[in-house]
Protein backbone atom coordinates (compact mmCIF):
# COMPACT_ATOMS: atom_id res chain seq x y z
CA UNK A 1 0.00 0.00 0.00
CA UNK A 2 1.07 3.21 -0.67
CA UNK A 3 1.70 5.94 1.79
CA UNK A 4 -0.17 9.11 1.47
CA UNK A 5 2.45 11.75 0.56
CA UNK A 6 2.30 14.40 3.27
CA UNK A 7 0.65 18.33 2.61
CA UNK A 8 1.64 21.67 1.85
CA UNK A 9 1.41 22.33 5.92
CA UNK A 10 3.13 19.09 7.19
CA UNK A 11 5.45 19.52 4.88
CA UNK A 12 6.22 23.47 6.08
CA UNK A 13 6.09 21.77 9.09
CA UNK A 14 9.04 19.46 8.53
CA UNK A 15 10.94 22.07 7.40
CA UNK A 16 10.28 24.33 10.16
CA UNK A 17 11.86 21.54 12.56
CA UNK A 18 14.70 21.17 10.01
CA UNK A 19 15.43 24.52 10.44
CA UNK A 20 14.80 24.58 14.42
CA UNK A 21 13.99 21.27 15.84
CA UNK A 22 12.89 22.84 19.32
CA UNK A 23 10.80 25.67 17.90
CA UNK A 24 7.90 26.41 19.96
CA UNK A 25 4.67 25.52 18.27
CA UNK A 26 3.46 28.97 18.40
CA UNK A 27 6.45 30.10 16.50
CA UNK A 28 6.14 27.84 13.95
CA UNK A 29 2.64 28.27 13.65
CA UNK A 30 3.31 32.20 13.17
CA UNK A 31 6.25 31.90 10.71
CA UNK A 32 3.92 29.17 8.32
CA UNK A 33 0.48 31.07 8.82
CA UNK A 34 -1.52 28.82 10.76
CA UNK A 35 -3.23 27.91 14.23
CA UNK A 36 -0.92 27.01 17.09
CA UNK A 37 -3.17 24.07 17.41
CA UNK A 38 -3.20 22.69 13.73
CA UNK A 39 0.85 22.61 14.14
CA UNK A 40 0.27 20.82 17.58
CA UNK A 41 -2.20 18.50 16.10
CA UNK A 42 -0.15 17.91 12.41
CA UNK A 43 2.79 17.33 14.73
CA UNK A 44 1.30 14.31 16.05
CA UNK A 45 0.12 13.22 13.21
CA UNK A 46 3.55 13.19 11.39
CA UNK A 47 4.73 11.09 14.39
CA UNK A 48 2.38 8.96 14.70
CA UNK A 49 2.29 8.23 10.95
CA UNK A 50 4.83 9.72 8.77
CA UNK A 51 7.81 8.19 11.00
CA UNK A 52 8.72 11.57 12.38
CA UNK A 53 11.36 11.34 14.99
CA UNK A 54 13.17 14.61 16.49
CA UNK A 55 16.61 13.93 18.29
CA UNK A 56 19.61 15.40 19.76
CA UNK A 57 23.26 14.41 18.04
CA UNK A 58 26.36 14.61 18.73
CA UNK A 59 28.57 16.01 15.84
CA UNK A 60 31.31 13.71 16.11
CA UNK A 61 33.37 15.29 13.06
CA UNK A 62 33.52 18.72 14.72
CA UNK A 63 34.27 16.89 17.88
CA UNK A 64 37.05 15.14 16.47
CA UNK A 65 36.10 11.26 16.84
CA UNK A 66 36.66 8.90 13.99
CA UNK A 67 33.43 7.70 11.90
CA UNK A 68 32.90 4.92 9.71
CA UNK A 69 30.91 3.87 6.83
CA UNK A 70 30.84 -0.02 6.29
CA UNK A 71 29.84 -2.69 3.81
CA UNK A 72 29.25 -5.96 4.83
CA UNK A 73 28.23 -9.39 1.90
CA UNK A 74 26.32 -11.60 3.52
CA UNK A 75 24.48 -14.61 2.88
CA UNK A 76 21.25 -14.33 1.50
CA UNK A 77 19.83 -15.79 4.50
CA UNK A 78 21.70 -13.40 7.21
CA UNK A 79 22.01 -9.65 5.77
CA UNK A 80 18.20 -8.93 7.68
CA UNK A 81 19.32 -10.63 10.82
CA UNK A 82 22.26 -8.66 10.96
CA UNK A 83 21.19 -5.11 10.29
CA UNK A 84 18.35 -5.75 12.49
CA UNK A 85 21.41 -6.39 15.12
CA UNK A 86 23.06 -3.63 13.91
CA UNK A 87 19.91 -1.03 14.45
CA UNK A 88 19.93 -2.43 18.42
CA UNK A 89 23.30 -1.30 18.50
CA UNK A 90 23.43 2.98 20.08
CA UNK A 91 26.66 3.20 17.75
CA UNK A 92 25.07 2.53 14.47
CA UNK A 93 22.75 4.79 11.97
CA UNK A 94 21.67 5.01 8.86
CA UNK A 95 21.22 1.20 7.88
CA UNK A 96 20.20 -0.27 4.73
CA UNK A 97 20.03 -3.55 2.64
CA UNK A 98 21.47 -3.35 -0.96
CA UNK A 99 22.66 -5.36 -3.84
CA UNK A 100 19.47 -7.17 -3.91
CA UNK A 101 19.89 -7.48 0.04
CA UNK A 102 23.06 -9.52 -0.17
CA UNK A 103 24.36 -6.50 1.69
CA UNK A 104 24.09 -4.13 4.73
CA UNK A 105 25.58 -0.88 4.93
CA UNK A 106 26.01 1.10 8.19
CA UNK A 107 27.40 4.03 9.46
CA UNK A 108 28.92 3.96 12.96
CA UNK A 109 28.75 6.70 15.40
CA UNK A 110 31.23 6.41 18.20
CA UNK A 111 30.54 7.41 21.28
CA UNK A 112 33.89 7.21 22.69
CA UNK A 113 37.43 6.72 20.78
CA UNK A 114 37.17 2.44 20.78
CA UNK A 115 33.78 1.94 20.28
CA UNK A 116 34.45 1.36 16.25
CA UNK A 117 37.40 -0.82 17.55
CA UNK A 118 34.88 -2.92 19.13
CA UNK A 119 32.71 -3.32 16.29
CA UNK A 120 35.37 -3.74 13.57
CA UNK A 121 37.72 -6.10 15.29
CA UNK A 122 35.45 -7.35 18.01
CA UNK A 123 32.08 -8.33 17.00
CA UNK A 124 31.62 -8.27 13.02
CA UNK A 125 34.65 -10.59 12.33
CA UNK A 126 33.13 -13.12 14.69
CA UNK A 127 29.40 -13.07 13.47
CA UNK A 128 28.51 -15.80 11.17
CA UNK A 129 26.74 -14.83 7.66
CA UNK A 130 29.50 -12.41 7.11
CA UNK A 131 31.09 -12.93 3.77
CA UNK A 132 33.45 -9.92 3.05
CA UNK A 133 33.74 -6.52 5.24
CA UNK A 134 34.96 -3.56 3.30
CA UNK A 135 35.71 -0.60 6.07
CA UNK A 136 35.85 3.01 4.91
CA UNK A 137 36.69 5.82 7.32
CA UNK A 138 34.89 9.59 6.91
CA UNK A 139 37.47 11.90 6.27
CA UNK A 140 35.33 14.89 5.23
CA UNK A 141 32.09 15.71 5.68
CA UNK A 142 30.69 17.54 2.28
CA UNK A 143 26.86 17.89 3.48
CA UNK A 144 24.79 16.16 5.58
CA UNK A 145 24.76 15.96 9.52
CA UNK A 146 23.69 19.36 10.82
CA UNK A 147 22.64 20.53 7.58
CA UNK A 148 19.51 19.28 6.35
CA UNK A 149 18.31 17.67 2.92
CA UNK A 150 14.69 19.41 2.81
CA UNK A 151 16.23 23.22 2.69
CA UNK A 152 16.86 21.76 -0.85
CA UNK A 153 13.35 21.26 -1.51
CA UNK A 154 11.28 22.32 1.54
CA UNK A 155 8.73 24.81 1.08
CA UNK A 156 10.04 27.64 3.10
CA UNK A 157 11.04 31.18 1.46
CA UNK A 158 14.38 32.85 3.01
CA UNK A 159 12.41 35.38 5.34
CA UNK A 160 10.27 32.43 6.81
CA UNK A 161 13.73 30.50 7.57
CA UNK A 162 15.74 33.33 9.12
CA UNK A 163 12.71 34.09 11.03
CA UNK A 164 12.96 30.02 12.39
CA UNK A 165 16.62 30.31 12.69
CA UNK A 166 17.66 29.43 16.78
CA UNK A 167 19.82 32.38 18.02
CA UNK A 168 22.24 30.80 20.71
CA UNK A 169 25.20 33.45 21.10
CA UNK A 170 28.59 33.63 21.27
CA UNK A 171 29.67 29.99 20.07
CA UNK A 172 32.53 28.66 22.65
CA UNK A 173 35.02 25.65 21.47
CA UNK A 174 33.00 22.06 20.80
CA UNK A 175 33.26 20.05 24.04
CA UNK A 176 31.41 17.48 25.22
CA UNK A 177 32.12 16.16 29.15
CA UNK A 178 31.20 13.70 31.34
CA UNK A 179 28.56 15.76 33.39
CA UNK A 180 26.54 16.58 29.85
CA UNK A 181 25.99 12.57 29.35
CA UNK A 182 22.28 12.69 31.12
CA UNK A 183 21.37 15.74 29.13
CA UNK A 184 22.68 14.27 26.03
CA UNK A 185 20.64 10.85 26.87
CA UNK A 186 17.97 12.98 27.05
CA UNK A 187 17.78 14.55 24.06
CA UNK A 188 18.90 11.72 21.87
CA UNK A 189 15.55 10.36 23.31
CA UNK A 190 13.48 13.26 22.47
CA UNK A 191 15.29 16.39 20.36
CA UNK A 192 12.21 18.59 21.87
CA UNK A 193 12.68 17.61 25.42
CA UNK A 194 11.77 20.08 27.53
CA UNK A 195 13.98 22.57 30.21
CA UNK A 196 11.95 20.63 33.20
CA UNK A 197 12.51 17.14 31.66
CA UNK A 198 15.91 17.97 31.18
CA UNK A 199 16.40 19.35 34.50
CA UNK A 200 14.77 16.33 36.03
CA UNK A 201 17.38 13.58 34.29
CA UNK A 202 20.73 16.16 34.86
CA UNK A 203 19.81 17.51 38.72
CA UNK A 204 20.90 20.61 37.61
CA UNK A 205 19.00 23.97 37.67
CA UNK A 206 16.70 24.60 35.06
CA UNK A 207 18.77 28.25 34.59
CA UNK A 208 21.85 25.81 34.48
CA UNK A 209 20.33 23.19 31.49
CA UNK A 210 19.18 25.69 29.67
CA UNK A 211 22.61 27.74 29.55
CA UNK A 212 24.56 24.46 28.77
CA UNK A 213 22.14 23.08 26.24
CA UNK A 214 22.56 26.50 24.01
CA UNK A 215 26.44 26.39 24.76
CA UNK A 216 26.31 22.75 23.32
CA UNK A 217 24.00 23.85 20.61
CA UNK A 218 25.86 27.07 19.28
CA UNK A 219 29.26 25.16 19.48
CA UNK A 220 27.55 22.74 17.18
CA UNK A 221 28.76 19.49 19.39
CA UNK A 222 24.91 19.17 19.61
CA UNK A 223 22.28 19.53 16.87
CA UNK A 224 19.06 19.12 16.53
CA UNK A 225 18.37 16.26 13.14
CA UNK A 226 14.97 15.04 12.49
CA UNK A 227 13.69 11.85 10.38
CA UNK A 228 10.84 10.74 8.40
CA UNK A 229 9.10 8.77 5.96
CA UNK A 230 10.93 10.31 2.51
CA UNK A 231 8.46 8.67 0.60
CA UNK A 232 6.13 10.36 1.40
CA UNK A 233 7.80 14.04 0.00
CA UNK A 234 7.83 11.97 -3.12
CA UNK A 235 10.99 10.75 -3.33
CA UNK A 236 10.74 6.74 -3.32
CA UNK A 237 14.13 5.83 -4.16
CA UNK A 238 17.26 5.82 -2.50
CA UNK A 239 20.82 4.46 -3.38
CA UNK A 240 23.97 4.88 -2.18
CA UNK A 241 26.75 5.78 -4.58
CA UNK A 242 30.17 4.44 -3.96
CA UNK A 243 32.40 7.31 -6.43
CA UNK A 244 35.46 7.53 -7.31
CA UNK A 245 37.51 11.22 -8.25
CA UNK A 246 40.98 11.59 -9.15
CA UNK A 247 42.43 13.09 -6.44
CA UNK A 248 43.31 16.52 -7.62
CA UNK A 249 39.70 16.53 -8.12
CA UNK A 250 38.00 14.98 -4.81
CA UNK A 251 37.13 18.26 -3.12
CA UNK A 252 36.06 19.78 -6.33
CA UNK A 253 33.44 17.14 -6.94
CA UNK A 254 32.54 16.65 -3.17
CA UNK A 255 31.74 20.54 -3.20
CA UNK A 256 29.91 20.05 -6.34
CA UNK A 257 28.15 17.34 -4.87
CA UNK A 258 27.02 19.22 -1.64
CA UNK A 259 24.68 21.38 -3.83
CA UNK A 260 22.66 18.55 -5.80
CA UNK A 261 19.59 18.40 -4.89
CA UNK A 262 19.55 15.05 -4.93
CA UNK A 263 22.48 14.41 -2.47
CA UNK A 264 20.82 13.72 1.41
CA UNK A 265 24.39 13.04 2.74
CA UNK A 266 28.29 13.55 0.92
CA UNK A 267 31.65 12.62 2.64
CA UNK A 268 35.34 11.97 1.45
CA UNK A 269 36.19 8.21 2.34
CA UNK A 270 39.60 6.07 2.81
CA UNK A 271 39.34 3.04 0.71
CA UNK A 272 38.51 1.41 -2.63
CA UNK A 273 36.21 4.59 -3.54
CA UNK A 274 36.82 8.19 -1.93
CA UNK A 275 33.53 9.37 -2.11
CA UNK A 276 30.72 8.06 -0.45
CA UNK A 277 27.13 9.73 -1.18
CA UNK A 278 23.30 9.29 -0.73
CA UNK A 279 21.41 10.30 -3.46
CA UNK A 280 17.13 10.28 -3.44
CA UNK A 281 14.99 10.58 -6.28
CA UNK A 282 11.19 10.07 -7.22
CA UNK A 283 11.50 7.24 -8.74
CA UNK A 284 13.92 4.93 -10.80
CA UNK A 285 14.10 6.93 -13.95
CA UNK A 286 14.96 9.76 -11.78
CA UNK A 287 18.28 7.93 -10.38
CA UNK A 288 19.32 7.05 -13.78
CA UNK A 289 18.90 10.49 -15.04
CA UNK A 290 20.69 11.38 -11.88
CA UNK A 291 23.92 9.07 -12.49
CA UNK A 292 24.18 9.60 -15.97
CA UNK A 293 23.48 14.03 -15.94
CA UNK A 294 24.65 15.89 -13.29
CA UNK A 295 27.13 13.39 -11.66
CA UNK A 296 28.36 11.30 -15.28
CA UNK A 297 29.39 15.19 -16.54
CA UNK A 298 31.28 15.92 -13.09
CA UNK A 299 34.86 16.48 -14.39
CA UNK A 300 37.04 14.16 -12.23
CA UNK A 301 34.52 11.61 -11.41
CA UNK A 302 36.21 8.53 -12.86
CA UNK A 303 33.94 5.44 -11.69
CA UNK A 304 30.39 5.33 -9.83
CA UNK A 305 29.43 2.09 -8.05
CA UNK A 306 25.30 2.11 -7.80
CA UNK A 307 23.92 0.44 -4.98
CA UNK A 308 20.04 1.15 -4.26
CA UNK A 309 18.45 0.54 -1.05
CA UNK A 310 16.27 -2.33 -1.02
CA UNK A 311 14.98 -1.35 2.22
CA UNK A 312 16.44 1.24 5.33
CA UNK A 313 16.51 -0.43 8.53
CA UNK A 314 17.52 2.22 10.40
CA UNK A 315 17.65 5.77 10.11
CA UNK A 316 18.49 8.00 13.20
CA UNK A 317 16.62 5.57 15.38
CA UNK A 318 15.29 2.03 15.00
CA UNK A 319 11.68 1.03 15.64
CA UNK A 320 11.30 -2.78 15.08
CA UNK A 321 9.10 -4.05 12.47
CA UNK A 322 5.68 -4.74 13.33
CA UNK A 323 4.46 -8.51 13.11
């Protein structure tokens, strides 16, 4: 069955919480022209049913830890078994099956500096249904994390975003301690968690949270990221692209990349390919116009590797299938 594709308001909506995923309701509902109440009530609609999930992440390129994007051939019988495994895991996002779901491909995000150790030498090697591993590390981040897909589509106009836009301060260096873990718990939880409920997991003042949550926040070690159903903006197809660019030309073609619309994520890698990308379109057609247009006439772009998703397991957060 097909989803229904959301509206003109849920999708303002969406981009609203792109923008600011903590906006108050009423300032949202000012900056998109409706009720307070229709953005309360949409809102729960577009969780309850569009797969809308608002959390707070870590940046762990600005802060400096090591991130990983990995392939994994399995047997035909294992690859759901283990990215369902995977999507338990705290340190994984952004799961997938490809190549006719023979594979699984996963990002890790580290909490601390041996938590890909433990995954990459520890667990995978030893789990059975595990043809071939192919690890590549993130060196640069082109687009993606902090900065959102839907500002390349959403349905916002420049005055209604800089009116959204959260204004923190002075931005002090990116540091995350020890004494932010509850808060950070918290919010990885529930983006839009509020000053009380934050003050209630950190025992801390609620003048106290809500000074270190906008120090986190204009630092950029914390952001605010939001998921849902992409189908339903009518874009039904999803792939990732495994590209290879000469190297005089790999930040030339990751920059280039960064502004297609159809690129959701872009990063230099360290391995077979050096580019690794995410690329959405409406439908097949779209893809192949994709691959063989704007990328296939990128000048340093020497081979392109095609893998679409055959399903995502796991996006920010995992919710099981239902039975």
């Amino acid at each position: 069955m097909e989803s229904t594709p959301f509206d003109a308001v849920e999708l303002s909506i969406l981009h609203a919480l792109e923008v600011d995923g903590r906006a108050p309701f009423s300032r949202i509902a000012e900056v998109i022209g409706v009720s307070d109440q229709t953005v309360a009530r949409r809102y729960r609609r577009l969780v309850a049913e569009g797969g809308l999930r608002v959390v707070g992440l870590q940046d762990t390129q600005l802060l400096g830890r090591e991130n990983w994007m990995l392939r994994l051939r399995c047997a035909p019988d294992g690859a759901e078994t283990i990215a369902a495994a995977l999507a338990r895991r705290p340190d994984t996002a952004w799961i997938g099956l490809t190549s006719g779901g023979t594979e699984v491909v996963c990002a890790t995000v580290p909490r601390t500096a041996g938590d890909h150790e433990d995954l990459l030498l520890g667990k995978l090697p030893r789990t059975p249904h595990i043809v071939e591993i192919r690890a590549f590390q993130m060196l640069h981040r082109f687009f993606g994390g902090p900065e959102g897909w839907l500002r390349k589509y959403g349905p916002l106009t420049p005055d209604q975003i800089a009116a959204l836009r959260p204004r923190y301060g002075p931005a002090g260096p990116a540091v995350v301690t020890a004494d932010d873990a509850p808060l950070l718990a918290v919010l990885k939880r529930d983006g839009r968690a509020t000053h009380p409920e934050l003050q209630r997991a950190t025992g801390r003042s609620e003048s106290a949270v809500k000074r270190r949550l906008a120090a986190l926040l204009a630092s950029g070690a914390l952001y605010i990221d939001i998921e849902y159903d992409t189908s339903r903006v009518g874009f039904g197809v999803a792939a990732v692209l495994w590209i290879t660019a000469s190297p005089r030309h790999l930040d030339a073609v990751g920059r280039a990349l960064a502004d297609h619309e159809e690129i959701a994520y872009a990063a230099a890698t360290a391995g077979p390919s050096n580019i690794v990308v995410t690329a959405i379109a409406r439908d097949t057609a779209g893809l192949y116009a994709y691959v063989s247009g704007k990328l296939g006439h990128l000048e340093g772009v020497e081979h392109v590797e095609t893998a679409p998703f055959m399903r995502r397991v796991k996006q920010l957060t995992y919710r099981p299938p239902t039975r």
